[in-house]
Protein backbone atom coordinates (compact mmCIF):
# COMPACT_ATOMS: atom_id res chain seq x y z
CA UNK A 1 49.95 -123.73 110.54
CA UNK A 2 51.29 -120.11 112.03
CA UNK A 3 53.30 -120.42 114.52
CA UNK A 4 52.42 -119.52 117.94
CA UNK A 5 53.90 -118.18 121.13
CA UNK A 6 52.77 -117.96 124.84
CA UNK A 7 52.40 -115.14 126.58
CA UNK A 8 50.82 -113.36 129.42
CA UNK A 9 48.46 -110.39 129.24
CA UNK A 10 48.82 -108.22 132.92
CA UNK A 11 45.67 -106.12 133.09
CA UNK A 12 44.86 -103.70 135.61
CA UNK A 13 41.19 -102.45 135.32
CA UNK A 14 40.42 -98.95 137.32
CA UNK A 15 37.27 -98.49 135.61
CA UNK A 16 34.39 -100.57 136.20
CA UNK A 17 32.45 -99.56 133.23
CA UNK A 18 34.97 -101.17 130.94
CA UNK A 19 34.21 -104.51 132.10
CA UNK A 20 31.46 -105.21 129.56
CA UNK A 21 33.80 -104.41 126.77
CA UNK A 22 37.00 -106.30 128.13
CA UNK A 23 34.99 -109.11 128.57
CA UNK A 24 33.53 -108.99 124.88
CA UNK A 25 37.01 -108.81 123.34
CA UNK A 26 38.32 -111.80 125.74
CA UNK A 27 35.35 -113.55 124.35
CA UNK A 28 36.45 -112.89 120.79
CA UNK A 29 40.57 -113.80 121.46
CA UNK A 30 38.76 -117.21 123.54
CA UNK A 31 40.35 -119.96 121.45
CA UNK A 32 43.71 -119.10 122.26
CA UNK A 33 43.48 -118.18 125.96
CA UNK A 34 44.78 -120.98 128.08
CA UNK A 35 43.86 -119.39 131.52
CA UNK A 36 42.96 -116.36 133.46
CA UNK A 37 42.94 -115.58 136.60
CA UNK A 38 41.23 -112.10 138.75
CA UNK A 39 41.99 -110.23 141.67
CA UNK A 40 39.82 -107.78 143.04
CA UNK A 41 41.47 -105.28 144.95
CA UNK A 42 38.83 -103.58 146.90
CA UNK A 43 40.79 -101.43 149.11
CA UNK A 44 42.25 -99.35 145.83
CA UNK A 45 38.64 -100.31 143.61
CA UNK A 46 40.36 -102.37 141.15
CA UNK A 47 41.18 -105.20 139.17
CA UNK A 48 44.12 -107.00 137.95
CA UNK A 49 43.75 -109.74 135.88
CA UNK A 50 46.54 -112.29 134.56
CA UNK A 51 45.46 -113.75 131.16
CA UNK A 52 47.75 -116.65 129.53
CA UNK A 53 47.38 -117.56 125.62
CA UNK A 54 49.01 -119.27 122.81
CA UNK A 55 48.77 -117.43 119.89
CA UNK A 56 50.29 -116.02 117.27
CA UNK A 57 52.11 -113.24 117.63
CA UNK A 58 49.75 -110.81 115.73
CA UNK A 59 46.98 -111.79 117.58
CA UNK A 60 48.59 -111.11 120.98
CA UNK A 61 49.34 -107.35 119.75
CA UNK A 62 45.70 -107.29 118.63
CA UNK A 63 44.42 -108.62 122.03
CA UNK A 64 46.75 -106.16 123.92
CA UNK A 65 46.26 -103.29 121.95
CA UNK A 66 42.51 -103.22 122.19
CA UNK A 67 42.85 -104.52 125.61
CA UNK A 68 44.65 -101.12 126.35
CA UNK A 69 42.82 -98.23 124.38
CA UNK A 70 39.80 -99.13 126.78
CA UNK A 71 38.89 -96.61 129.12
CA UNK A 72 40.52 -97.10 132.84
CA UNK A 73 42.08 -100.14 131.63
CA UNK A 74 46.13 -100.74 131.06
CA UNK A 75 47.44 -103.57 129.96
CA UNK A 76 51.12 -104.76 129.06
CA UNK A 77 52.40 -108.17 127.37
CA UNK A 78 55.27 -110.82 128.32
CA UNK A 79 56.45 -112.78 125.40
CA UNK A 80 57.87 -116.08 126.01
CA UNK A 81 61.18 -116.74 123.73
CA UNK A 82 60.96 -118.84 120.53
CA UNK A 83 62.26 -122.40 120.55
CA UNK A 84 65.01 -121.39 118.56
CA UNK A 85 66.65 -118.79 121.22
């Protein structure tokens, strides 16, 4: 079994149209996300939304990576440390 990690996914979503999309690759990633939570912030018309998983690290990237190359949409990760650190 690969090891895993947990880490959070901080998305902020300034375009509306990439909704469809973010939601489609969440979908995909949906076995290792353990929660997520959504703001709306309507005064500045966007969205920030926390997203938890354990997974392995490769996957994370993956998630982030496509995650960021949407249009309007940033997104950063936060690694927990291994067990051995």
């Amino acid at each position: 079994m690969e090891e895993t990690r947990v880490a959070l996914l901080g998305v902020v979503v300034e375009n509306p149209d990439s909704v469809e999309e973010l939601n489609a690759l969440l979908h995909q990633y949906k076995d290792y996300i353990i929660g997520r939570m959504g703001i709306p912030y309507r005064e500045r018309k966007m969205n920030i939304i926390s997203i938890v998983l354990d997974a392995p690290a490769d996957a994370i990237s993956a998630l982030s990576g496509k995650v960021g190359m949407l249009p309007g949409v940033s997104c950063k990760a936060v690694y927990s440390k291994l067990p051995n650190e």
